[in-house]
C-alpha atoms as a PDB file:
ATOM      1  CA  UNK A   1       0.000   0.000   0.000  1.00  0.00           C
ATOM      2  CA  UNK A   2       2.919   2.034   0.468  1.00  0.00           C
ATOM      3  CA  UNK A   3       3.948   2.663  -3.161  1.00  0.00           C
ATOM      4  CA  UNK A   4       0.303   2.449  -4.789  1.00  0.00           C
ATOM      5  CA  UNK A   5      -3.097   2.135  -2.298  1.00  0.00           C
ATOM      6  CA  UNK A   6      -5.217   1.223  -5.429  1.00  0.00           C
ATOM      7  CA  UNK A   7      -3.792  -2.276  -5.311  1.00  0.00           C
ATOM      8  CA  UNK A   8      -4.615  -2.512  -1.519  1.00  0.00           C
ATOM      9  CA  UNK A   9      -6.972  -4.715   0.060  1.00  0.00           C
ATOM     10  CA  UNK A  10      -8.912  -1.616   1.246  1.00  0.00           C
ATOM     11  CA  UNK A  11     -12.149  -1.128   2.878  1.00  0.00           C
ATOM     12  CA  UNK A  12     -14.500   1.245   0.383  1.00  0.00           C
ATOM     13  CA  UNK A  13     -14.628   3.939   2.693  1.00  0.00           C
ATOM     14  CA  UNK A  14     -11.006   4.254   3.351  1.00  0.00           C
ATOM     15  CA  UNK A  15     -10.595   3.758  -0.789  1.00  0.00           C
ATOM     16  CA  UNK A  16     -12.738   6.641  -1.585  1.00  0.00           C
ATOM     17  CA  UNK A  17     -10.881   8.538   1.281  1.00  0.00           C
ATOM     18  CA  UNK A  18      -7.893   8.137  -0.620  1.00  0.00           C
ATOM     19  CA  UNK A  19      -9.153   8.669  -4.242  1.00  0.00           C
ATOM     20  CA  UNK A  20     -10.714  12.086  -2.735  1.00  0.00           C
ATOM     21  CA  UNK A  21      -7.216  12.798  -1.185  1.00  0.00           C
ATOM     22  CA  UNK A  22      -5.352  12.199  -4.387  1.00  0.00           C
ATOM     23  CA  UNK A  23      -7.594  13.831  -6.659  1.00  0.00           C
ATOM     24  CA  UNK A  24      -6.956  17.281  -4.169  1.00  0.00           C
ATOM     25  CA  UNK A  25      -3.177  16.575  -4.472  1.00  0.00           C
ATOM     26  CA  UNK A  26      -3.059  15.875  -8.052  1.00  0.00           C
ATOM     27  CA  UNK A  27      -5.708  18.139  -9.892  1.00  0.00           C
ATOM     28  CA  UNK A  28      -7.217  20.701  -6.666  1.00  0.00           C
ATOM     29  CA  UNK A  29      -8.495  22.842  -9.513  1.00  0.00           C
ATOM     30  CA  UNK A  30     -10.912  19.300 -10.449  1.00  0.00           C
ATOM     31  CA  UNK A  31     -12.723  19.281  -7.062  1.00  0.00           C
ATOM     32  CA  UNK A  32     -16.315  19.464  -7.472  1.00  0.00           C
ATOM     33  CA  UNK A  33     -18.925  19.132  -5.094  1.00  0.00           C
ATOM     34  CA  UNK A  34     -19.382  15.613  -6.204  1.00  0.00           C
ATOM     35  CA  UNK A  35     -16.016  14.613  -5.071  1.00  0.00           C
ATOM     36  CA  UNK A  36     -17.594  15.575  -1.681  1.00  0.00           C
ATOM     37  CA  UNK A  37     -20.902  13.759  -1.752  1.00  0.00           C
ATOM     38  CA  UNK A  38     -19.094  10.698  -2.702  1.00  0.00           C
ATOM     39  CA  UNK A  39     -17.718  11.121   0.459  1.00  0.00           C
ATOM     40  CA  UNK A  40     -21.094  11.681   2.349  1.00  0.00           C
ATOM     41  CA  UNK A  41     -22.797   8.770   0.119  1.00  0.00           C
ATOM     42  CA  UNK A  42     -20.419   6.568   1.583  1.00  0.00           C
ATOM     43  CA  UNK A  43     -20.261   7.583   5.191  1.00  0.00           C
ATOM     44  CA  UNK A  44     -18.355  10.363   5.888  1.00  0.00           C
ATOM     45  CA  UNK A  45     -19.691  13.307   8.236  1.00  0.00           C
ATOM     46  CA  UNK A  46     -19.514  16.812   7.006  1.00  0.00           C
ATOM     47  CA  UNK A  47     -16.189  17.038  10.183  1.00  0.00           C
ATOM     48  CA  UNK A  48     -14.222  13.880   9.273  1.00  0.00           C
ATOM     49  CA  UNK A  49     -14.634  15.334   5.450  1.00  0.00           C
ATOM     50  CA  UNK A  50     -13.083  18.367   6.794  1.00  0.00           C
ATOM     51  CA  UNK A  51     -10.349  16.388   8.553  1.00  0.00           C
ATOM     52  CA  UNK A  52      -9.225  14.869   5.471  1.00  0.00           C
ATOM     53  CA  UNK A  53      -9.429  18.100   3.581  1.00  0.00           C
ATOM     54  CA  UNK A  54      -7.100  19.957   6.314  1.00  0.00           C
ATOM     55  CA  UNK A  55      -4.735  16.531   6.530  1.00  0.00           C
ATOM     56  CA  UNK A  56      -4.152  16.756   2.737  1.00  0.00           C
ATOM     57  CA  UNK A  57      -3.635  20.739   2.543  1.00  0.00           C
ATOM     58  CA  UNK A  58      -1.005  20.613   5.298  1.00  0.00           C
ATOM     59  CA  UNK A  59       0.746  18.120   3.692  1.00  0.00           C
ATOM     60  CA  UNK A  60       0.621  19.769   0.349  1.00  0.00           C
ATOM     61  CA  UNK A  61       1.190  23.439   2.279  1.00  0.00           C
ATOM     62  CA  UNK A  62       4.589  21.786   3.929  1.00  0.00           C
ATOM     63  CA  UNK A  63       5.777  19.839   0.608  1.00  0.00           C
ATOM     64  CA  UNK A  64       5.863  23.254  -0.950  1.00  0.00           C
ATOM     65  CA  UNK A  65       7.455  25.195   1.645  1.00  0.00           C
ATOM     66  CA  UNK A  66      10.128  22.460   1.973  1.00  0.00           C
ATOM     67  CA  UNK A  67      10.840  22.416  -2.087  1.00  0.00           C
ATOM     68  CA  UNK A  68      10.591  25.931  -2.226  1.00  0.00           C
ATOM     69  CA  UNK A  69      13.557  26.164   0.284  1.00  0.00           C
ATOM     70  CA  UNK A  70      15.244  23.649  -0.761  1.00  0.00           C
ATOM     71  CA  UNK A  71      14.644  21.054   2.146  1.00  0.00           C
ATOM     72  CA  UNK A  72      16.662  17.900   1.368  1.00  0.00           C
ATOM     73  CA  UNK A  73      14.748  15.337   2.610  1.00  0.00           C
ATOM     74  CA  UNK A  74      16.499  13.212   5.709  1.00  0.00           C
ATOM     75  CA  UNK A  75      18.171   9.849   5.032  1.00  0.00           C
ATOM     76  CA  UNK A  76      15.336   7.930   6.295  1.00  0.00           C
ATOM     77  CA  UNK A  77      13.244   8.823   3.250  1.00  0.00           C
ATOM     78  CA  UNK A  78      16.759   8.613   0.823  1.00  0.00           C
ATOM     79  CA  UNK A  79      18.427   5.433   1.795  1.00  0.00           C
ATOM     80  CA  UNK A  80      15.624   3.513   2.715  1.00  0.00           C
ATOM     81  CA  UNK A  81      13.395   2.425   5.382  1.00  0.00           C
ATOM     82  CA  UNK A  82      14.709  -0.622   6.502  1.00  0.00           C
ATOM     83  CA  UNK A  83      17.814   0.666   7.612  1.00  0.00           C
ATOM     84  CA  UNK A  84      16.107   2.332  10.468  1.00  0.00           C
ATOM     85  CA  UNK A  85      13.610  -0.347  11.236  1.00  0.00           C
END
């Protein structure tokens, strides 16, 4: 699931969780109210919508400020996981 969630064994709620995520990441000019009643229609409250929202904005926000600075990222992400494991 790490590399790609669309081949995970994944419970449709937490799929369309993260096809609404990636769609915001990818293409945030795209969103359309449907994107969010997808989301309703499949259990989500109007809060834990808003959760996810916020999650993937801050994530997005802090990706930019860290490429726009030039961040490196640390070895954990560079050299692999398992060598902190």
């Amino acid at each position: 699931m790490e590399a790609d969630y669309s081949k995970a064994d994944l419970r449709p709620a937490d799929r369309q969780m993260l096809d609404y995520a990636a769609k915001l990441t990818r293409a945030p000019g795209d969103m359309a109210e449907a994107d969010i009643a997808q989301l309703r229609d499949i259990g989500f409250s109007d809060r834990a919508i808003l959760d996810i929202a916020q999650v993937v904005a801050y994530y997005a926000y802090v990706n930019r400020i860290a490429d726009g600075l030039g961040v490196s990222l640390e070895r954990y992400w560079t050299e692999g996981r398992e060598d902190y494991e």
